[in-house]
PDB file of N, CA and C in Angstrom:
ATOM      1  N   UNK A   1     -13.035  11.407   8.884  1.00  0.00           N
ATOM      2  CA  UNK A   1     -12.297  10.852   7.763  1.00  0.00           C
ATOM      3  C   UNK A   1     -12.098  11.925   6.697  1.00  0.00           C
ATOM      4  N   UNK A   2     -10.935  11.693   6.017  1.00  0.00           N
ATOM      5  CA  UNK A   2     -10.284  12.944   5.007  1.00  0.00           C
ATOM      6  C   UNK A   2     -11.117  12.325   3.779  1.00  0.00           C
ATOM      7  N   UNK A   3     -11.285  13.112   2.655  1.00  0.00           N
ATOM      8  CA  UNK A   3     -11.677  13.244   1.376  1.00  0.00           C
ATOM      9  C   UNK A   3     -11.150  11.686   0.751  1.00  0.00           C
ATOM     10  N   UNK A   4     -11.459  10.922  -0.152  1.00  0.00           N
ATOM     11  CA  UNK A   4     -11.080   9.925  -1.223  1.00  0.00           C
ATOM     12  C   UNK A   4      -9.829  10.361  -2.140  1.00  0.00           C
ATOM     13  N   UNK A   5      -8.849   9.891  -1.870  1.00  0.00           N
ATOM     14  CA  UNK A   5      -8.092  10.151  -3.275  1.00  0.00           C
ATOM     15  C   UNK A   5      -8.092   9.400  -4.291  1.00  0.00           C
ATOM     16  N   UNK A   6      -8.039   9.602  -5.693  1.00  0.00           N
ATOM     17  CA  UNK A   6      -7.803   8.848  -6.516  1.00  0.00           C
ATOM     18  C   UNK A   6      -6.845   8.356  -7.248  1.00  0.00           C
ATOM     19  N   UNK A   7      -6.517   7.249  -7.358  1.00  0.00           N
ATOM     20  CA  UNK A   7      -5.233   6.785  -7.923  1.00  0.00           C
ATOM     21  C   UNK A   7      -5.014   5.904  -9.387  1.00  0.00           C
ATOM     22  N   UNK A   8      -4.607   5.780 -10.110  1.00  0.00           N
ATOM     23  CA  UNK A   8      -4.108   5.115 -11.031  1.00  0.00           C
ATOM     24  C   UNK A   8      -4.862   3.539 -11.245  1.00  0.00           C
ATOM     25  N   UNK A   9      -4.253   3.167 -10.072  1.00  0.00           N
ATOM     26  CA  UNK A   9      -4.610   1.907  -9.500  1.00  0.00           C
ATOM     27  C   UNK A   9      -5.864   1.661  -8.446  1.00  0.00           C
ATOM     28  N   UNK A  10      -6.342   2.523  -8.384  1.00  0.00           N
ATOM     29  CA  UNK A  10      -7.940   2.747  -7.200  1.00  0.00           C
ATOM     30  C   UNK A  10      -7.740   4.069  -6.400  1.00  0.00           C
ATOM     31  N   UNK A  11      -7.821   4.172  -5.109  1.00  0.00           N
ATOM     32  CA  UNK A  11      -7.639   5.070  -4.036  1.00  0.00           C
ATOM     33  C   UNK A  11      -7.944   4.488  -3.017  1.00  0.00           C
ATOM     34  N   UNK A  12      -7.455   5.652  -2.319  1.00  0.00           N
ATOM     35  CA  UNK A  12      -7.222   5.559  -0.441  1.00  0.00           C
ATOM     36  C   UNK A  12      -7.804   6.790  -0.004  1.00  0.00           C
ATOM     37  N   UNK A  13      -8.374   6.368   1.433  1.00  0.00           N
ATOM     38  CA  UNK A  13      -9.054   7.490   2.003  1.00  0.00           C
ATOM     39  C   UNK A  13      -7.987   7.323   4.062  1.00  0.00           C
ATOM     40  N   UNK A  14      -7.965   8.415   4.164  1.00  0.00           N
ATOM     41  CA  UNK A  14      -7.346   8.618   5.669  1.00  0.00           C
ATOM     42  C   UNK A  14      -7.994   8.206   6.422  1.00  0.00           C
ATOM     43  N   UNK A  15      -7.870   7.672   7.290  1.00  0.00           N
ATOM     44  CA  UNK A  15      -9.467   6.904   8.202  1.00  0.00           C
ATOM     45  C   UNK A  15      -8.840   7.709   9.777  1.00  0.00           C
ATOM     46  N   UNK A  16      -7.773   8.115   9.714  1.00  0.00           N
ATOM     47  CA  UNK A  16      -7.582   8.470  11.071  1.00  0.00           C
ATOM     48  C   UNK A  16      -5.350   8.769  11.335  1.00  0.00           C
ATOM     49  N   UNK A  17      -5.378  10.258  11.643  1.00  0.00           N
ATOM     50  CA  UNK A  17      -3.993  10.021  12.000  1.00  0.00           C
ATOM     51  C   UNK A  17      -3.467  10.781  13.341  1.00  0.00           C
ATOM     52  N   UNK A  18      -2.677  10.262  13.736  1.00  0.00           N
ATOM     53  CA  UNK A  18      -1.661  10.487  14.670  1.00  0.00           C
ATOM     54  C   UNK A  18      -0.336  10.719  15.113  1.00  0.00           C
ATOM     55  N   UNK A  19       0.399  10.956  16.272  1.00  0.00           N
ATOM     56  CA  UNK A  19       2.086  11.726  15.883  1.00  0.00           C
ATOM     57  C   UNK A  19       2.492  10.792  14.931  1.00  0.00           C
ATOM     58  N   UNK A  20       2.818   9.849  15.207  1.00  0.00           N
ATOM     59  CA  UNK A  20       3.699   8.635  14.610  1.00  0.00           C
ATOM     60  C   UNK A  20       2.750   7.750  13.884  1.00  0.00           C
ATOM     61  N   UNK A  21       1.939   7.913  13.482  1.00  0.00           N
ATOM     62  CA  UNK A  21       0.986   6.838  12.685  1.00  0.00           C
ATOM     63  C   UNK A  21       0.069   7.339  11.520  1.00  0.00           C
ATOM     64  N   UNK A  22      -0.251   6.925  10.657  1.00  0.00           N
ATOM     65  CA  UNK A  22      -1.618   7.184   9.652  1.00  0.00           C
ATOM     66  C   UNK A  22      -2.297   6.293   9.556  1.00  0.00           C
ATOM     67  N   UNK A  23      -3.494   5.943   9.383  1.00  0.00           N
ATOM     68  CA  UNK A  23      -4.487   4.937   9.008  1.00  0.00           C
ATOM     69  C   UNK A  23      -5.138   4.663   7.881  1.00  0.00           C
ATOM     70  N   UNK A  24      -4.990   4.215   6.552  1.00  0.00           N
ATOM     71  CA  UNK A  24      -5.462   4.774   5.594  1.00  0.00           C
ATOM     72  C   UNK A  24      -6.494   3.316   5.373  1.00  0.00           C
ATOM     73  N   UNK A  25      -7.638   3.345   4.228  1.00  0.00           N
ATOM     74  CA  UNK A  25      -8.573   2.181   3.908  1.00  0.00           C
ATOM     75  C   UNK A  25      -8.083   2.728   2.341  1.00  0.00           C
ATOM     76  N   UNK A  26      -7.412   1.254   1.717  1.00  0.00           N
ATOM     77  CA  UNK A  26      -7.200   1.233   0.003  1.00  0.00           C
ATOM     78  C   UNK A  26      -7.884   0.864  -0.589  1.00  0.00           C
ATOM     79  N   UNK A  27      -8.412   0.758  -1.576  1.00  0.00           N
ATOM     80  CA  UNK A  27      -9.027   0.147  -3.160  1.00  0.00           C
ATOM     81  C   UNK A  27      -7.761  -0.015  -3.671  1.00  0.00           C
ATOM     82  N   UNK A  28      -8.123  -1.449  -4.199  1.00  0.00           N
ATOM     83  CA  UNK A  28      -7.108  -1.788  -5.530  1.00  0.00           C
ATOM     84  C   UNK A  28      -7.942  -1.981  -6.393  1.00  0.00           C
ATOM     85  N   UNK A  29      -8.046  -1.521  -7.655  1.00  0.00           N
ATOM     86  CA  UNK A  29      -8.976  -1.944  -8.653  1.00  0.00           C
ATOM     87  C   UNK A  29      -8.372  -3.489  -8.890  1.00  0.00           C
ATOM     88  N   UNK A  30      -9.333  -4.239  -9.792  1.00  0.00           N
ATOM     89  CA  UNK A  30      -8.852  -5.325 -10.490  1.00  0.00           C
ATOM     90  C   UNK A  30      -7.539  -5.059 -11.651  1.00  0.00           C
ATOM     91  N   UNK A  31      -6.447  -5.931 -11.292  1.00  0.00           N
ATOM     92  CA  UNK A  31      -5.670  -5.402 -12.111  1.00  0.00           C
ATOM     93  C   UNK A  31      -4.673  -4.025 -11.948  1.00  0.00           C
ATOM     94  N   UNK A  32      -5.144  -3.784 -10.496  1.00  0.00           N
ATOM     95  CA  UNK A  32      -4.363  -2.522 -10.321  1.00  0.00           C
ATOM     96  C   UNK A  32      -2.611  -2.669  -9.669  1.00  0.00           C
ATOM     97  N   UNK A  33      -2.038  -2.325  -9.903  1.00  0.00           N
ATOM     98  CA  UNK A  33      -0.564  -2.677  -9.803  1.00  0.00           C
ATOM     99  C   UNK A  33       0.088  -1.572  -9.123  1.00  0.00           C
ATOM    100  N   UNK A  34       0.526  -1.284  -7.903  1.00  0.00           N
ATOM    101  CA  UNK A  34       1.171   0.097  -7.404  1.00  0.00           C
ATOM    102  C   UNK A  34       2.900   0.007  -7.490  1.00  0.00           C
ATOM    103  N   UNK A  35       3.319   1.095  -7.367  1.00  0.00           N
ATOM    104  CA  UNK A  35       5.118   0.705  -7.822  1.00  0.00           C
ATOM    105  C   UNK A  35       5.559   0.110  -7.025  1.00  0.00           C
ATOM    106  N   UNK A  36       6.680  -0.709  -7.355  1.00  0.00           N
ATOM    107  CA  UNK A  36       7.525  -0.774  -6.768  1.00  0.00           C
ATOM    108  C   UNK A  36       8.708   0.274  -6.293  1.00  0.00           C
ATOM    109  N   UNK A  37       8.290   0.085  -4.505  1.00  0.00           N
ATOM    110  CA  UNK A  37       8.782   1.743  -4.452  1.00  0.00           C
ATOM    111  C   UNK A  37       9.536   0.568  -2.853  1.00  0.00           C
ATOM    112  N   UNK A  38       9.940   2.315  -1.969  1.00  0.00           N
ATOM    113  CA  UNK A  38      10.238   2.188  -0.701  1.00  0.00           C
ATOM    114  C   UNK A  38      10.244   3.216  -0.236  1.00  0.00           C
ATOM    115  N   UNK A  39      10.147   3.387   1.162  1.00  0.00           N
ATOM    116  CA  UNK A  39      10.408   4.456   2.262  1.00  0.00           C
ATOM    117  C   UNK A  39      11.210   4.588   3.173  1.00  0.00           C
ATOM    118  N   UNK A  40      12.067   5.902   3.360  1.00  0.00           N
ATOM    119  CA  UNK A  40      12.927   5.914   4.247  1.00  0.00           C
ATOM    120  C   UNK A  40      12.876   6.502   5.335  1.00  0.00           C
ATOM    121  N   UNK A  41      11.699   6.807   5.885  1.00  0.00           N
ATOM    122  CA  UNK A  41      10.958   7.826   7.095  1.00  0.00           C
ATOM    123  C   UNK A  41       9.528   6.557   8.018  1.00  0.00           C
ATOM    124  N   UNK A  42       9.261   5.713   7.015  1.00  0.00           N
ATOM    125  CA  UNK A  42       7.953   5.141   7.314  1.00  0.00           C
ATOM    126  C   UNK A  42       8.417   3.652   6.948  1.00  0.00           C
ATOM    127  N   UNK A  43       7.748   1.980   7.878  1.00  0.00           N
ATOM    128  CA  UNK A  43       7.368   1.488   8.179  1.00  0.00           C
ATOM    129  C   UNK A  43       5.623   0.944   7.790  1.00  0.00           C
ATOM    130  N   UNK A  44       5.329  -0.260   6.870  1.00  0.00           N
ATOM    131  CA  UNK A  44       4.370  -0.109   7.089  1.00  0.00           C
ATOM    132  C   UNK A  44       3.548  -1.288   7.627  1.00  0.00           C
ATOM    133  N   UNK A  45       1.974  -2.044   7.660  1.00  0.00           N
ATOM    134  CA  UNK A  45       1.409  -3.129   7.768  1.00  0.00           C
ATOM    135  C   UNK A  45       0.417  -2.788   7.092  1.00  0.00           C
ATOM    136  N   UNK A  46       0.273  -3.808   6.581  1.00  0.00           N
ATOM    137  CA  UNK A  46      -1.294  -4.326   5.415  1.00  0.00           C
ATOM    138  C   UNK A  46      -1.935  -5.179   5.924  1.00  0.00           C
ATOM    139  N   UNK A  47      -3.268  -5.387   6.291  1.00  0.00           N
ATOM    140  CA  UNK A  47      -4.244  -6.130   6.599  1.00  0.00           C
ATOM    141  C   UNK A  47      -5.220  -6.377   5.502  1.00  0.00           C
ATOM    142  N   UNK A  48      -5.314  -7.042   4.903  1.00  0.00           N
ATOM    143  CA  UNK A  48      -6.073  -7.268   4.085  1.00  0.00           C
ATOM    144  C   UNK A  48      -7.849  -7.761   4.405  1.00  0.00           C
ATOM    145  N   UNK A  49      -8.604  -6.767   3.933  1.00  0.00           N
ATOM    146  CA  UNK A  49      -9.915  -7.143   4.548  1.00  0.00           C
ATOM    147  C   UNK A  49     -11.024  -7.969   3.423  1.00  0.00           C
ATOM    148  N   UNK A  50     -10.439  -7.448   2.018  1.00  0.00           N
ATOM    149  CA  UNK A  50     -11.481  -7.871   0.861  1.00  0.00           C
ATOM    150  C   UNK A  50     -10.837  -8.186  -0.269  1.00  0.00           C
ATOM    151  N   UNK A  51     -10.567  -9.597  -0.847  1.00  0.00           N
ATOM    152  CA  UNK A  51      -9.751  -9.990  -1.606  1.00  0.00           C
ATOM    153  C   UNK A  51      -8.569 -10.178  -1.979  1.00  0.00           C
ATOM    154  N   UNK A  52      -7.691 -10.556  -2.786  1.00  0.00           N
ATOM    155  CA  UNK A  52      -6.342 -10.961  -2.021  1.00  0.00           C
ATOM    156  C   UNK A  52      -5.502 -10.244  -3.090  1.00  0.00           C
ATOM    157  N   UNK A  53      -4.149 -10.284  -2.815  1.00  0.00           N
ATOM    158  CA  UNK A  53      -3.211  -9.416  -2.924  1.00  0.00           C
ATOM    159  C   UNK A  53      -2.042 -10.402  -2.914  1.00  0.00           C
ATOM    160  N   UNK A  54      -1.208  -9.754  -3.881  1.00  0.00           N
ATOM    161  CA  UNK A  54       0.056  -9.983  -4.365  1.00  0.00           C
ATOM    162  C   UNK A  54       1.369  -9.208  -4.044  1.00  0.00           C
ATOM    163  N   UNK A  55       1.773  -9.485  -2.893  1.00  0.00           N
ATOM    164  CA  UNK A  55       2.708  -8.430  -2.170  1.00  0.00           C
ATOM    165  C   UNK A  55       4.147  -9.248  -2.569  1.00  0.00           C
ATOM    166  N   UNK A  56       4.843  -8.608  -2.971  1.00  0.00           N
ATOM    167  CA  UNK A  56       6.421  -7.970  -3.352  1.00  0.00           C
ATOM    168  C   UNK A  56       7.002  -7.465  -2.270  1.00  0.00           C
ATOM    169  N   UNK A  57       7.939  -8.089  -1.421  1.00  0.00           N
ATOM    170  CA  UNK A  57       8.827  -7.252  -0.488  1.00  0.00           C
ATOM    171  C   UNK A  57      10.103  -8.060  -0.574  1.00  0.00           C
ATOM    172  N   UNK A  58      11.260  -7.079  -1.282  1.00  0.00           N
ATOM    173  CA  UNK A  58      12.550  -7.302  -0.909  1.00  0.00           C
ATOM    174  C   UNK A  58      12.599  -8.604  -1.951  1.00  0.00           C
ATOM    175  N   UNK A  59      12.216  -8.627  -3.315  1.00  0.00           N
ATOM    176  CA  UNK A  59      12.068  -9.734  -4.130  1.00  0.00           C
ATOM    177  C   UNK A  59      11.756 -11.235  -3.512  1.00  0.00           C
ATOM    178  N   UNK A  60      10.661 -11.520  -2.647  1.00  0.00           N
ATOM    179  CA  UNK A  60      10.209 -11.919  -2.274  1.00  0.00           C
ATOM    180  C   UNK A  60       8.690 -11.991  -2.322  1.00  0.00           C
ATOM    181  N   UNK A  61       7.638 -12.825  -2.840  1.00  0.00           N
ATOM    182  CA  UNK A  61       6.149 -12.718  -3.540  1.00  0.00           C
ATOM    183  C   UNK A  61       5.311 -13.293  -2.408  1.00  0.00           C
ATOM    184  N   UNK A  62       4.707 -12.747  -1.561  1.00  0.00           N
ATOM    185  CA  UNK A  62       3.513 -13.762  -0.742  1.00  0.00           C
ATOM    186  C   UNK A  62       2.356 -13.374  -1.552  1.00  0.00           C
ATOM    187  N   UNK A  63       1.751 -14.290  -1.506  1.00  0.00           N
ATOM    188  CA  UNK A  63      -0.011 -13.994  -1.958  1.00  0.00           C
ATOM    189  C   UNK A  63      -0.876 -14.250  -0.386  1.00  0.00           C
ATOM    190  N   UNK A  64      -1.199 -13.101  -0.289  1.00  0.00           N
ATOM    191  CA  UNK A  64      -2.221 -12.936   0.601  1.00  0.00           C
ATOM    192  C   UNK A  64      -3.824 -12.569   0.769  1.00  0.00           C
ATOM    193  N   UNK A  65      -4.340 -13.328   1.311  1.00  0.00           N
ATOM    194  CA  UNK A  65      -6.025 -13.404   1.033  1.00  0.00           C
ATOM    195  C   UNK A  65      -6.620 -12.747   2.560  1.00  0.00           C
ATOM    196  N   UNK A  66      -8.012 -12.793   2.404  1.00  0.00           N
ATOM    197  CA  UNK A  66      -8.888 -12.066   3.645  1.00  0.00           C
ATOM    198  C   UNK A  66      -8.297 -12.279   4.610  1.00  0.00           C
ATOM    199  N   UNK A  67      -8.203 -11.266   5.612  1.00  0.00           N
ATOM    200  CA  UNK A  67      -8.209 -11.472   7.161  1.00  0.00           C
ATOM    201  C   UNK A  67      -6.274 -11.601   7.812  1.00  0.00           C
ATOM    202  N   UNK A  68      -5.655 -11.474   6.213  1.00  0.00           N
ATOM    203  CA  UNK A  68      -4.042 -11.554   6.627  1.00  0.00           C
ATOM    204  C   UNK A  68      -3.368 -10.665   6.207  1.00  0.00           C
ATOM    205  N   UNK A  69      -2.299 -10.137   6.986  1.00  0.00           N
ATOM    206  CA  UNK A  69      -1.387  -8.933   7.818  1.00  0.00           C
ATOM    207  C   UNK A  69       0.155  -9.351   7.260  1.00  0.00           C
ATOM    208  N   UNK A  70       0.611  -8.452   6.767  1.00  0.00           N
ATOM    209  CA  UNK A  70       2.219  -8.421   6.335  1.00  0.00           C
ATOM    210  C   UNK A  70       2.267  -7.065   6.677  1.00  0.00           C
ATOM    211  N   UNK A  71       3.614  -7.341   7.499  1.00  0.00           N
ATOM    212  CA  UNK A  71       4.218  -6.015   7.652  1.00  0.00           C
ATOM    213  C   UNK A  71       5.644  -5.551   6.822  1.00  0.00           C
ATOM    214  N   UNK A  72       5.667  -4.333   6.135  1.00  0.00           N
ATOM    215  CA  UNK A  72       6.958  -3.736   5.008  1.00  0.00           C
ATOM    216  C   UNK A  72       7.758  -3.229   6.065  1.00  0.00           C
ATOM    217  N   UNK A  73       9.228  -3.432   6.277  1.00  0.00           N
ATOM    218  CA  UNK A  73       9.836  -2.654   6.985  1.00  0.00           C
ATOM    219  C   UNK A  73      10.372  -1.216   6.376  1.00  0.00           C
ATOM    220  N   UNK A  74      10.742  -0.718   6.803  1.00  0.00           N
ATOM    221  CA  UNK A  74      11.298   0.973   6.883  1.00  0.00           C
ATOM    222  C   UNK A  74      12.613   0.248   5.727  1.00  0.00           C
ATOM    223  N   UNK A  75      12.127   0.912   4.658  1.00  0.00           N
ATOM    224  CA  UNK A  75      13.616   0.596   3.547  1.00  0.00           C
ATOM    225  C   UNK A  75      12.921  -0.236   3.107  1.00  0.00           C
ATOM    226  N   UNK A  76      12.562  -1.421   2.637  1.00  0.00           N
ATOM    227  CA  UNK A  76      12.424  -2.575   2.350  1.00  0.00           C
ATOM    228  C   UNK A  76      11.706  -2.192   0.441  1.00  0.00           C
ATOM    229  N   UNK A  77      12.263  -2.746  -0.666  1.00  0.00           N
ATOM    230  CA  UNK A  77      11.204  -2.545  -1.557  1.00  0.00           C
ATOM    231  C   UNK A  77      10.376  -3.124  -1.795  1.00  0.00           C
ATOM    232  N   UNK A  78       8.851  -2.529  -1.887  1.00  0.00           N
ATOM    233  CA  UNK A  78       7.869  -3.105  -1.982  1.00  0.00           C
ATOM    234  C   UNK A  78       6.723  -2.902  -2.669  1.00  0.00           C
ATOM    235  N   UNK A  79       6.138  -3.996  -3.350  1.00  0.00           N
ATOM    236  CA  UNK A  79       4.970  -3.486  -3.940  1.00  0.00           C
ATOM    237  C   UNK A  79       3.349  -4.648  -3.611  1.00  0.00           C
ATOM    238  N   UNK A  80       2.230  -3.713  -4.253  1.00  0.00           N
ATOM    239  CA  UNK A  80       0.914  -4.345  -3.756  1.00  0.00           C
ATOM    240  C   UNK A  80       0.348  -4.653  -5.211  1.00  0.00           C
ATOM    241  N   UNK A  81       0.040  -5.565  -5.925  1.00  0.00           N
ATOM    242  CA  UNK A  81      -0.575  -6.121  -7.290  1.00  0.00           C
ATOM    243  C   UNK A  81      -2.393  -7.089  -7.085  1.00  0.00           C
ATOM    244  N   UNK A  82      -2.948  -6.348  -7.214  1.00  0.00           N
ATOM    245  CA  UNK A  82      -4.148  -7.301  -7.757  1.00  0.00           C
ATOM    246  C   UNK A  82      -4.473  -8.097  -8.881  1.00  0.00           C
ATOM    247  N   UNK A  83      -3.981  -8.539  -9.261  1.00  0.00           N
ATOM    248  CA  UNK A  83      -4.047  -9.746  -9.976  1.00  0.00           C
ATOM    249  C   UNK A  83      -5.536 -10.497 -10.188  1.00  0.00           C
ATOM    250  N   UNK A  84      -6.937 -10.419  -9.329  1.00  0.00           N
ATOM    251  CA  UNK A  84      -8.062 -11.008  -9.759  1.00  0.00           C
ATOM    252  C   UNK A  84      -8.630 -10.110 -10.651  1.00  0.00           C
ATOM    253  N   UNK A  85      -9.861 -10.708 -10.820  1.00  0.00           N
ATOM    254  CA  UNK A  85     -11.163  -9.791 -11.005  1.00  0.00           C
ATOM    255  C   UNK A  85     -11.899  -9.437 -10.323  1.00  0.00           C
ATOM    256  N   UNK A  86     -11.834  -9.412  -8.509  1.00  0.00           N
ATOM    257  CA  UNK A  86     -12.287  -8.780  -8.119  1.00  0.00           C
ATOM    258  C   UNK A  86     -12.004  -7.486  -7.217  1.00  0.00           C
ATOM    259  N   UNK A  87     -11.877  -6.613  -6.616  1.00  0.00           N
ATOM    260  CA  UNK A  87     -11.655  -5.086  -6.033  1.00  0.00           C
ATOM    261  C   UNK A  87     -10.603  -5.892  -5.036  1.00  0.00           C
ATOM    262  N   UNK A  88      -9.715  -5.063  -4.712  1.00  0.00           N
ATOM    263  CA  UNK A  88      -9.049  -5.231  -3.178  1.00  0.00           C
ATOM    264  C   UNK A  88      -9.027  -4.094  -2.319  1.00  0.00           C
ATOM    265  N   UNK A  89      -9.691  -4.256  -1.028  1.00  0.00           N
ATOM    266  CA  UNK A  89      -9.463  -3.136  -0.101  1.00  0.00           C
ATOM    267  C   UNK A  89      -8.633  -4.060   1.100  1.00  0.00           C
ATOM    268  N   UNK A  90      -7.961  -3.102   1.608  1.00  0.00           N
ATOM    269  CA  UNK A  90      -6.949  -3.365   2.605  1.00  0.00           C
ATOM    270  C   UNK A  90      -6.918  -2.434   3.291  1.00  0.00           C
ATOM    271  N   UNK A  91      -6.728  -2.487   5.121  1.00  0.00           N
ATOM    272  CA  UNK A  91      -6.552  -1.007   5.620  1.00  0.00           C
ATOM    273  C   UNK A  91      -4.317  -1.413   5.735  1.00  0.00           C
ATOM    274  N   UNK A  92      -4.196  -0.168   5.844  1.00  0.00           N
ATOM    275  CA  UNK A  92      -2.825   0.497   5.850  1.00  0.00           C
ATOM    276  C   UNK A  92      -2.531   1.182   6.829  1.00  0.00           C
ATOM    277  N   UNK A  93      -1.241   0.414   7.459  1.00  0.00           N
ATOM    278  CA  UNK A  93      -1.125   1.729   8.619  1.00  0.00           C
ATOM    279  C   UNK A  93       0.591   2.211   8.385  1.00  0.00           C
ATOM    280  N   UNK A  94       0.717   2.983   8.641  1.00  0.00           N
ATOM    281  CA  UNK A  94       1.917   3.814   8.575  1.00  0.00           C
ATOM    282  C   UNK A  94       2.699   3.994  10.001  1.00  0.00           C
ATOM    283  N   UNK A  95       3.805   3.662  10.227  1.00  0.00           N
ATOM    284  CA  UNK A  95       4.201   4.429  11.312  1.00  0.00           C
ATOM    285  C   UNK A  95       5.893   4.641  10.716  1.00  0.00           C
ATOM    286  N   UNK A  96       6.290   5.681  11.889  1.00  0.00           N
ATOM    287  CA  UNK A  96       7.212   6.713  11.665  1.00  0.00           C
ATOM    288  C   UNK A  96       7.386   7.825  11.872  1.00  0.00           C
ATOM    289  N   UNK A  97       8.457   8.226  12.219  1.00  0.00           N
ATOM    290  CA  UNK A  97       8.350   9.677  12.821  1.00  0.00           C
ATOM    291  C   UNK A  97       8.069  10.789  11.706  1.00  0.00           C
ATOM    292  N   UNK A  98       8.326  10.433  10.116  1.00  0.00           N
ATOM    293  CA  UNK A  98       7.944  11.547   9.369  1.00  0.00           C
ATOM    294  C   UNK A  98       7.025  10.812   8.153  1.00  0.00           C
ATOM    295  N   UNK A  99       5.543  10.810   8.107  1.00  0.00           N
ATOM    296  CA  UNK A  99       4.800  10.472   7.184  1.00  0.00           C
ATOM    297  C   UNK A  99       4.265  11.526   6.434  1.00  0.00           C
ATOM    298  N   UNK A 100       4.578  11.148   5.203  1.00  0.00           N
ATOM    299  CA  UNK A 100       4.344  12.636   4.259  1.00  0.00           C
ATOM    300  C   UNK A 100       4.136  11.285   2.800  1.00  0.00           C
ATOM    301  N   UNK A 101       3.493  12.095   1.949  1.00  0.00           N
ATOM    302  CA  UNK A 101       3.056  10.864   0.790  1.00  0.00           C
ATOM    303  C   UNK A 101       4.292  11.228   0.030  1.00  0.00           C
ATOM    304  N   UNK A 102       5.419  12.167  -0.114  1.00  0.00           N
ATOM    305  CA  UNK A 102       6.400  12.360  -0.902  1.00  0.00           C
ATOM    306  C   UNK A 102       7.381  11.587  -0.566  1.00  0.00           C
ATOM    307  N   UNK A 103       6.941  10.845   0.794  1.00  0.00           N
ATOM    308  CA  UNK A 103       8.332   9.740   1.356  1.00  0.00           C
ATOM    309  C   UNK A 103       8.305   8.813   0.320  1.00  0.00           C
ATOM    310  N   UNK A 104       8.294   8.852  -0.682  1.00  0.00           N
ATOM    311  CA  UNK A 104       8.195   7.338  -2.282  1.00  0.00           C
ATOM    312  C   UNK A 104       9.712   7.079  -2.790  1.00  0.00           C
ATOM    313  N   UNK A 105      10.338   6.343  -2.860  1.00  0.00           N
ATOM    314  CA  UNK A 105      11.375   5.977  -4.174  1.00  0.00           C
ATOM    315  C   UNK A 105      10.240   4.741  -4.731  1.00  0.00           C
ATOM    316  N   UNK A 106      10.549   5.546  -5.932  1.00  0.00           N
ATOM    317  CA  UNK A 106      10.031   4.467  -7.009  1.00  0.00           C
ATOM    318  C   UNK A 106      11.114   3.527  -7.731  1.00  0.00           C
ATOM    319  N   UNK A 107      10.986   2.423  -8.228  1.00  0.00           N
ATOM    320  CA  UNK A 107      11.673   1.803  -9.276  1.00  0.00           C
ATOM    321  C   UNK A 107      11.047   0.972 -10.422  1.00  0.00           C
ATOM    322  N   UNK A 108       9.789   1.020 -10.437  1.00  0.00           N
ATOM    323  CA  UNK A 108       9.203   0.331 -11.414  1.00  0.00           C
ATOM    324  C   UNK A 108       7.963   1.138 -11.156  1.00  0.00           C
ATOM    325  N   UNK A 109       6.766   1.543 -12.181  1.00  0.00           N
ATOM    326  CA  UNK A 109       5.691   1.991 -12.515  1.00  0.00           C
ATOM    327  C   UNK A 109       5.222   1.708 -13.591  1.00  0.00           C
ATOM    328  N   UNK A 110       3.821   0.501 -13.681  1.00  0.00           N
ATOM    329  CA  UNK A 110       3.380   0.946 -14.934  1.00  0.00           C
ATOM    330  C   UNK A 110       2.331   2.086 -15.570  1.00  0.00           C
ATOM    331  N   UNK A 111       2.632   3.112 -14.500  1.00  0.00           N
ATOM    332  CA  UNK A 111       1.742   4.514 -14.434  1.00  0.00           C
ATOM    333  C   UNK A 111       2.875   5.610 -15.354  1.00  0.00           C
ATOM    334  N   UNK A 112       3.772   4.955 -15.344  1.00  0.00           N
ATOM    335  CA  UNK A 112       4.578   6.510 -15.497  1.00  0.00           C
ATOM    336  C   UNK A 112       4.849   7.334 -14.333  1.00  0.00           C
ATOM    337  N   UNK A 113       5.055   7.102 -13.570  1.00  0.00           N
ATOM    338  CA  UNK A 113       5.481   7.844 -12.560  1.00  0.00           C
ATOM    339  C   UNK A 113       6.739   8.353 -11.961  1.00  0.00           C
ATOM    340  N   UNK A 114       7.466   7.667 -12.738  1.00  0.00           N
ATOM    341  CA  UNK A 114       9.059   7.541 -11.946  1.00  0.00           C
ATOM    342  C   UNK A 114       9.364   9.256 -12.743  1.00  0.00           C
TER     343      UNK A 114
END
């Protein structure tokens, strides 16, 4: 496994990658909000393993809790919001023929990022 990154909103660590795939394990802090972004190289799925999540795809809101899987398509805009008080980890998988973390359009950040 690769190093912890840290993010705004928690971090992610690489758990494992391959030609066409990445594996990553997230932290969402409480309250942590990631952009509303999209990708045009990558495809993704969220499994949610520890607390639930507020997923945004294509202006569309599911709330999803332990043990459940949404998949983002390639293009699609999307975002991940924690909304409790308690942590969210989720593993992440990536596929696509070009995964690079610069694959982002952003359109909303409350990081400042755009």
């Amino acid at each position: 496994m690769k190093s912890i990154v840290e993010k705004p909103w928690g971090s992610y660590q690489v758990i494992e990658e391959g030609t066409n795939y990445s594996l990553k394990k997230i932290i969402v802090n409480s309250g942590g909000k990631l952009s509303l972004q999209k990708h045009q190289h990558r495809s993704e799925h969220w499994i949610i393993a520890e607390g639930e999540a507020e997923v945004t795809i294509n202006n569309e809101i599911t709330i999803l809790k332990e043990n459940s899987t949404i998949f983002i398509p390639q293009g699609a805009k999307h975002r991940l919001v924690n909304n409790t008080s308690s942590k969210l980890t989720l593993i992440e998988l990536w596929y696509g023929n070009i995964l690079d973390e610069n694959d982002i359009e952003r359109f909303e950040d409350i990081y400042k990022r755009i």
